[in-house]
C-alpha atoms as a PDB file:
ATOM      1  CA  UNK A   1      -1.906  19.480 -11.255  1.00  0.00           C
ATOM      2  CA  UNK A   2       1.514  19.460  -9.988  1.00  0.00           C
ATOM      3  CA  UNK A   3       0.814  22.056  -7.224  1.00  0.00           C
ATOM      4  CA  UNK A   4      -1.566  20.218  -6.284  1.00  0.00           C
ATOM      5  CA  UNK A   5       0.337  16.982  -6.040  1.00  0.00           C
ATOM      6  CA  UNK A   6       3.095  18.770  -3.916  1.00  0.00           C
ATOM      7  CA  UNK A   7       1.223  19.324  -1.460  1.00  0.00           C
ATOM      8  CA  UNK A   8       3.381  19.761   1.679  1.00  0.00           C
ATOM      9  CA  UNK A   9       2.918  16.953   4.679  1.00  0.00           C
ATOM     10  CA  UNK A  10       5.064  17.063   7.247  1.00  0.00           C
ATOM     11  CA  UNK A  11       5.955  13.415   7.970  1.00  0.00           C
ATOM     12  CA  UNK A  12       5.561  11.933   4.574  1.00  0.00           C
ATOM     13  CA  UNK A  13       4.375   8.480   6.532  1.00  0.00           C
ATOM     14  CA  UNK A  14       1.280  10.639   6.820  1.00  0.00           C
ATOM     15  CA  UNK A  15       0.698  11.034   3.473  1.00  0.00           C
ATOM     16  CA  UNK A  16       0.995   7.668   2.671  1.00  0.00           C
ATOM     17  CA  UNK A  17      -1.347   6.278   5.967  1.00  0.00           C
ATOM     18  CA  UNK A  18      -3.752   8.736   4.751  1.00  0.00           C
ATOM     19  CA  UNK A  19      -4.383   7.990   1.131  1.00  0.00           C
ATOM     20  CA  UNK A  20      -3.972   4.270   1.946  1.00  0.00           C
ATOM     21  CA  UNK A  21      -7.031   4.782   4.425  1.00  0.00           C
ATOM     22  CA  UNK A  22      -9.231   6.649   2.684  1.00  0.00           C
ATOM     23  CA  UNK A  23      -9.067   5.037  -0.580  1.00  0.00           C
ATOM     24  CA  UNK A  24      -8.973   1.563   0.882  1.00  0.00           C
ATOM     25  CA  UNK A  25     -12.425   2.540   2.603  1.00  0.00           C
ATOM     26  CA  UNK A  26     -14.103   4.401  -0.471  1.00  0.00           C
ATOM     27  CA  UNK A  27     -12.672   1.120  -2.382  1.00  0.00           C
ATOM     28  CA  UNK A  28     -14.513  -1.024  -0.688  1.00  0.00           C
ATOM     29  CA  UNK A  29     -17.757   1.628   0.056  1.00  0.00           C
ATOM     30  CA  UNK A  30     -17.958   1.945  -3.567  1.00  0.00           C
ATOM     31  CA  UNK A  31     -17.713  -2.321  -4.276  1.00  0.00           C
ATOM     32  CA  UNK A  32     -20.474  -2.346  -0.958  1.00  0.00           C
ATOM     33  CA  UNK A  33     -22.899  -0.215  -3.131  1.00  0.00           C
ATOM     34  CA  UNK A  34     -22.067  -1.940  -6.654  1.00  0.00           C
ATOM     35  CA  UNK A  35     -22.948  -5.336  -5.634  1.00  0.00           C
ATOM     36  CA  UNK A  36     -25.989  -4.431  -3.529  1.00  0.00           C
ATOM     37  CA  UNK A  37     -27.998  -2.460  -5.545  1.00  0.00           C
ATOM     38  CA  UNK A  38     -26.424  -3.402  -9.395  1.00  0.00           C
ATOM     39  CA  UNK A  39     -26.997  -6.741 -10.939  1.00  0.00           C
ATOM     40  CA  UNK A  40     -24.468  -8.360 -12.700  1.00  0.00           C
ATOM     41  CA  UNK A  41     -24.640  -7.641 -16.639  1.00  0.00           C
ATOM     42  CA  UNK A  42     -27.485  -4.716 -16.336  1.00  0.00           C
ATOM     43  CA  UNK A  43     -25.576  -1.289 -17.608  1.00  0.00           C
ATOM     44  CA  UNK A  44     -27.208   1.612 -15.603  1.00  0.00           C
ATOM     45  CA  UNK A  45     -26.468   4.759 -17.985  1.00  0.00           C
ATOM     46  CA  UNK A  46     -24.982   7.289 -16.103  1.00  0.00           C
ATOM     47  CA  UNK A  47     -23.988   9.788 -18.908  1.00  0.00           C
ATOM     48  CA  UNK A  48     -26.129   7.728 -21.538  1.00  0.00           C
ATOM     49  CA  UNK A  49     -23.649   4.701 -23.163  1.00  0.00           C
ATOM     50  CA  UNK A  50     -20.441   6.845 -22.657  1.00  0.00           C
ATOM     51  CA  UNK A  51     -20.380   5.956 -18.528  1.00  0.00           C
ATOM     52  CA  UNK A  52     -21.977   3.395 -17.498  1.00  0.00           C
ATOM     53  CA  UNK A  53     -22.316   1.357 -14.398  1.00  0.00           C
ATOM     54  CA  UNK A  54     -22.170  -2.620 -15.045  1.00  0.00           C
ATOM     55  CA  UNK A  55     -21.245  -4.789 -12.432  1.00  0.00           C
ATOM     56  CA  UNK A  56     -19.417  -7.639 -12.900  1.00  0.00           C
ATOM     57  CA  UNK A  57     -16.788  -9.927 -11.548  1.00  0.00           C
ATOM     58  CA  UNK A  58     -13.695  -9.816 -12.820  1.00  0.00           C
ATOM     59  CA  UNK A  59     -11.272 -13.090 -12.097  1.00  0.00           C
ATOM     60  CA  UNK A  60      -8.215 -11.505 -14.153  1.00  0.00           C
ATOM     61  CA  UNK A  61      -6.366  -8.641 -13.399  1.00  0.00           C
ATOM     62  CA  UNK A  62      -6.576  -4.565 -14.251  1.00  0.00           C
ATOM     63  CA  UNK A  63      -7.865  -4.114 -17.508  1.00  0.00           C
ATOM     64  CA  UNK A  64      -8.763  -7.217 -18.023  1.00  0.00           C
ATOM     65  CA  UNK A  65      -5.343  -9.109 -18.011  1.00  0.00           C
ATOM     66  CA  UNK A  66      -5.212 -12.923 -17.093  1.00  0.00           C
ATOM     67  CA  UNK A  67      -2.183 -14.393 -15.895  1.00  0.00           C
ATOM     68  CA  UNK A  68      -3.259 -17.910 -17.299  1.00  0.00           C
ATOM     69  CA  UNK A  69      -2.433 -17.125 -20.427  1.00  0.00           C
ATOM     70  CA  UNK A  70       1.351 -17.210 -19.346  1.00  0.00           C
ATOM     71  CA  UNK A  71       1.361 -19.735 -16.674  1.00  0.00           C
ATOM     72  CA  UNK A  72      -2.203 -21.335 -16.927  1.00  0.00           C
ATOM     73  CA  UNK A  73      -0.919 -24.066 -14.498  1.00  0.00           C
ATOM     74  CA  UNK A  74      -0.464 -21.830 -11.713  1.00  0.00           C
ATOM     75  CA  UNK A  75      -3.623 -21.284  -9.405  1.00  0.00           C
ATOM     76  CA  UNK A  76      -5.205 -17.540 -10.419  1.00  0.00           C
ATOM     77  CA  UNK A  77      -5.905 -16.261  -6.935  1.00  0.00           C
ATOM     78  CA  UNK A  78      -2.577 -17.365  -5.354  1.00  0.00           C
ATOM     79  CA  UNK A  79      -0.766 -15.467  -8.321  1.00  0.00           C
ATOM     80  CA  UNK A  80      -2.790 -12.419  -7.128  1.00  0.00           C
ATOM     81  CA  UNK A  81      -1.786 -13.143  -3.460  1.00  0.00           C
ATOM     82  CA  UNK A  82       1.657 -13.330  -4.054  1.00  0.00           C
ATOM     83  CA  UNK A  83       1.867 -10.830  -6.532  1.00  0.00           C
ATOM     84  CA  UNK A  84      -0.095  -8.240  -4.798  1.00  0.00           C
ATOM     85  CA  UNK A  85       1.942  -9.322  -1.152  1.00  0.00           C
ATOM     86  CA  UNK A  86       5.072  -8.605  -3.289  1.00  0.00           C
ATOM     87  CA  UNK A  87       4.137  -5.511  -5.147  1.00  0.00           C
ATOM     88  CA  UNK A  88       3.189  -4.203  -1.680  1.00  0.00           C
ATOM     89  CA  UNK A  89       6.329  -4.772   0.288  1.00  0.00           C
ATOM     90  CA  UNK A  90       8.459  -3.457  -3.135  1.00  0.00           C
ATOM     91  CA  UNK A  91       6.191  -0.422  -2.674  1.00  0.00           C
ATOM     92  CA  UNK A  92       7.137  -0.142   1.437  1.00  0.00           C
ATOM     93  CA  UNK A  93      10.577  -0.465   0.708  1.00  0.00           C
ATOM     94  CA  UNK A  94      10.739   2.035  -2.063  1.00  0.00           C
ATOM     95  CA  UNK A  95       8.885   4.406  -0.322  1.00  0.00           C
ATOM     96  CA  UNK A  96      10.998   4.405   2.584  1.00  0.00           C
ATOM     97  CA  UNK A  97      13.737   5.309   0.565  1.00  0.00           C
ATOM     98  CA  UNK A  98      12.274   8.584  -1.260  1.00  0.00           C
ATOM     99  CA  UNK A  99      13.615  12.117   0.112  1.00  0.00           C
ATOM    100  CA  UNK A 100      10.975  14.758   1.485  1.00  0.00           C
ATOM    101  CA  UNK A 101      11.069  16.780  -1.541  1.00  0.00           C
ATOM    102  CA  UNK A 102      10.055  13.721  -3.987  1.00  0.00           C
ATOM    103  CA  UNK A 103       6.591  14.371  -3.657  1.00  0.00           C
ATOM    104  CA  UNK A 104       5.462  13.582  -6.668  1.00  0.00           C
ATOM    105  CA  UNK A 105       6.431  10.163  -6.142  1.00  0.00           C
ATOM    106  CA  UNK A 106       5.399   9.765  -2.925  1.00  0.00           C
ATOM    107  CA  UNK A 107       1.778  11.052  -4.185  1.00  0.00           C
ATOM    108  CA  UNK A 108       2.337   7.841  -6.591  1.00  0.00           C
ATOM    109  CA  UNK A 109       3.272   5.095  -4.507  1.00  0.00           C
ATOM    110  CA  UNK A 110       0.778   5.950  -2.212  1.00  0.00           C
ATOM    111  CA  UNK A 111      -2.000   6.014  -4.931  1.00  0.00           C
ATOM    112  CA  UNK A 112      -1.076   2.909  -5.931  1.00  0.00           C
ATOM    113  CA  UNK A 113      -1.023   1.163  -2.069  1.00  0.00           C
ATOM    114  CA  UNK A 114      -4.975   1.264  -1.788  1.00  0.00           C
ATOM    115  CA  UNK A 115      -5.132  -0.179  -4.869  1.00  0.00           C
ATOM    116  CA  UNK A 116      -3.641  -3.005  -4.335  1.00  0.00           C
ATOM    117  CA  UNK A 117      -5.500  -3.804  -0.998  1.00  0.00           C
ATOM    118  CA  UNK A 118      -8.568  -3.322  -2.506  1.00  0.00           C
ATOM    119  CA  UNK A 119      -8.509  -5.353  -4.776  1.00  0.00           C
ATOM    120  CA  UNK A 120      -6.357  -7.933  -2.611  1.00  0.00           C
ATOM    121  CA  UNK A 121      -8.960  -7.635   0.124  1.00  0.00           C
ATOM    122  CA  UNK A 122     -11.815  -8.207  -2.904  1.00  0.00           C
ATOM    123  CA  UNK A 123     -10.198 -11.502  -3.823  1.00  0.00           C
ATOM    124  CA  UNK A 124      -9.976 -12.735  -0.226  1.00  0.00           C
ATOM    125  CA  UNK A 125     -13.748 -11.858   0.180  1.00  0.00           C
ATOM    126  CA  UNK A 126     -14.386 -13.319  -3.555  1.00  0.00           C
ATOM    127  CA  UNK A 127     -12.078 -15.820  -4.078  1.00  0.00           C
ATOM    128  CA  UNK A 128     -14.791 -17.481  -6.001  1.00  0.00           C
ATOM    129  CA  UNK A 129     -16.304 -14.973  -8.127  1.00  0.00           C
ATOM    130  CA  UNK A 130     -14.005 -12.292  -8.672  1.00  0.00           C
ATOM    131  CA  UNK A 131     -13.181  -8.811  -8.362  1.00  0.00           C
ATOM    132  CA  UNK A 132     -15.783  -6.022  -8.170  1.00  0.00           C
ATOM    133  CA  UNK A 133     -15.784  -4.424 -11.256  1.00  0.00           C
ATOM    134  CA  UNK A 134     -18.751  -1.595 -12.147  1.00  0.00           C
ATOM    135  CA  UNK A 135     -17.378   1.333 -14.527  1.00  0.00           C
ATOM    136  CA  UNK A 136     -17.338   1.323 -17.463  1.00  0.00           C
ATOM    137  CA  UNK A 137     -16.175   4.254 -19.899  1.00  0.00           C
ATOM    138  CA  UNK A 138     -16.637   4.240 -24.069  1.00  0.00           C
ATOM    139  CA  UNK A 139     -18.525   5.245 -26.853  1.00  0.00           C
ATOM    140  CA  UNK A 140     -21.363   2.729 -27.476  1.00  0.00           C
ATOM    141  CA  UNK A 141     -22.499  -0.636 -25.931  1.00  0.00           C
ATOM    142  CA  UNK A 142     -19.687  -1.962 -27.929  1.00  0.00           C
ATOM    143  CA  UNK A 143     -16.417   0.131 -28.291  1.00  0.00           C
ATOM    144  CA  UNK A 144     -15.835   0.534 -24.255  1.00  0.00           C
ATOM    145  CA  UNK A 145     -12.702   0.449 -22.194  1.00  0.00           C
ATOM    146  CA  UNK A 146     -12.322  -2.611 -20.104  1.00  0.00           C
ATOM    147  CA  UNK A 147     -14.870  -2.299 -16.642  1.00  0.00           C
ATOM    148  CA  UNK A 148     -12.841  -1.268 -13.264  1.00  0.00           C
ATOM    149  CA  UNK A 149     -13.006  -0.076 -10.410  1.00  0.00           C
ATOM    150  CA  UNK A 150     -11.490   2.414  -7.593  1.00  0.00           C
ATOM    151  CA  UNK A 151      -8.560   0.175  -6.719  1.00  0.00           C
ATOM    152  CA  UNK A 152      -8.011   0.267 -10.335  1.00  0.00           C
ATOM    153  CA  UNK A 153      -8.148   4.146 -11.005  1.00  0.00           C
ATOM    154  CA  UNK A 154      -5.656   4.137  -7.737  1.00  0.00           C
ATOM    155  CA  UNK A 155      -2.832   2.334  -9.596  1.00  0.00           C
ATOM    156  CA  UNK A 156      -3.625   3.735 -12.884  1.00  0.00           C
ATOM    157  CA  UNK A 157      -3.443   6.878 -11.540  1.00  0.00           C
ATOM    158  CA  UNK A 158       0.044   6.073  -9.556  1.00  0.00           C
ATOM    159  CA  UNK A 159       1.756   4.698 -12.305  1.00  0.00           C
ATOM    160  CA  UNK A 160       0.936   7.909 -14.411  1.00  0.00           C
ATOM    161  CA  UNK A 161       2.191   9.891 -11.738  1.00  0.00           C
ATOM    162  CA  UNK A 162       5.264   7.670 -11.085  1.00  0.00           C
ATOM    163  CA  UNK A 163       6.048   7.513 -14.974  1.00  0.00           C
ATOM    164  CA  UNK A 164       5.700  11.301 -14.789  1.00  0.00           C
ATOM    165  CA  UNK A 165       8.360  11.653 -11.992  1.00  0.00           C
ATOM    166  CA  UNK A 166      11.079   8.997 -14.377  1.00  0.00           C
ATOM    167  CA  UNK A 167      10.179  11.083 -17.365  1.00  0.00           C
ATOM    168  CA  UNK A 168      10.574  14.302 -16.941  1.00  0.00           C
ATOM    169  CA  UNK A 169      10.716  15.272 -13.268  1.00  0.00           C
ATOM    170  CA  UNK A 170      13.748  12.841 -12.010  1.00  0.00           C
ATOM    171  CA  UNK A 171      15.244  13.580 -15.540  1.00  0.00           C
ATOM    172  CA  UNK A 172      15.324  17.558 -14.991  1.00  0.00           C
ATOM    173  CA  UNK A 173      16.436  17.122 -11.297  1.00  0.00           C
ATOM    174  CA  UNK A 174      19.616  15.394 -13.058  1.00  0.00           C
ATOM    175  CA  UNK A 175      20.347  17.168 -15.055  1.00  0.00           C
ATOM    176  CA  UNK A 176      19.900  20.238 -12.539  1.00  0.00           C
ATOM    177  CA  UNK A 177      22.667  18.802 -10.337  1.00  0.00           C
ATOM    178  CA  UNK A 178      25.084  17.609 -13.012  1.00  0.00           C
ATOM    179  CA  UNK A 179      25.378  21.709 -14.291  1.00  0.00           C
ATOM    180  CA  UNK A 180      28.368  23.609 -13.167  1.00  0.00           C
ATOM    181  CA  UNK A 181      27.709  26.271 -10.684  1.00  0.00           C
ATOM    182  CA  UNK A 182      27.952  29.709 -11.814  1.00  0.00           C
ATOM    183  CA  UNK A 183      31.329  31.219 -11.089  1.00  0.00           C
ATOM    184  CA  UNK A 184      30.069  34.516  -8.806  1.00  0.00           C
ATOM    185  CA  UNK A 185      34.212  35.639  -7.926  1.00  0.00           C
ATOM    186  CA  UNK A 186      34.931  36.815 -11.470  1.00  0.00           C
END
């Protein structure tokens, strides 16, 4: 997986436009087809009760996470603005700042870019119901993950990588540079 995630782009600006692009558009292709031909709270087995599609829409955040249990005097959606405005510009910054070779990371932050427009843009479009939420992974009717979507398996996916890169890769590049070179003159 790492190979593959090391792929080489020239410009890494490329990389980033790119996956922002394309999952931002199958993001929202993929919500398009969910809440025109599913209705809300009808599972369609797609590998019997272990994937299903259910659409619904989803107010809190990924996995199910509402803000208003912290700050339940704060509006919901203008959390989610601001939040998602921030989280976005951190993301610019930091991106900027990576070297060519940190790939894996780039491969992160820009996983985790179209998933926070997607479900930005979904909250614009559905300020009133919700985000569009339609997989849903488990065992049974009743022990299931919490329902998601793309935008969702962007950042999940991003952070995995991006915890990856702290963990082990980052670590290991450290500890690379911090050895003594080999004395070749003896």
């Amino acid at each position: 997986m790492e190979a593959f995630l090391k792929i080489t782009i020239e410009k890494k600006w490329h990389l980033f436009i790119a996956v922002t692009i394309a999952g931002v558009a199958f993001d929202w292709f993929t919500k398009y087809l969910a809440a025109t031909h599913l209705r809300v709270g009808v599972p369609v087995n797609v590998i019997g009760h272990y994937a299903q599609f259910l659409l619904i829409f989803n107010k809190a955040a990924i996995w199910g996470i509402d803000p208003r249990t912290i700050i339940p005097w704060f509006p919901l959606n203008g959390f989610f603005y601001i939040f998602n405005i921030v989280a976005m510009a951190i993301i610019i910054v930091y991106y900027r700042t990576l070297k060519p070779s940190d790939k894996l990371m780039q491969w992160g932050l820009a996983l985790i870019m179209p998933g926070a427009l997607g479900n930005l843009f979904d909250r614009l479009v559905h300020a009133k119901t919700g985000v569009v939420d339609f997989i849903r992974l488990g065992i049974s009717d009743r022990l299931y993950w919490a329902i998601f979507n793309c935008a969702d398996i962007y950042v999940t996916f991003g952070v995995a990588i991006m915890l990856w890169y702290f963990l082990f890769v980052e670590k290991k590049q450290k500890a690379a540079a911090t050895q003594p070179s080999p004395d070749i003159s003896a």
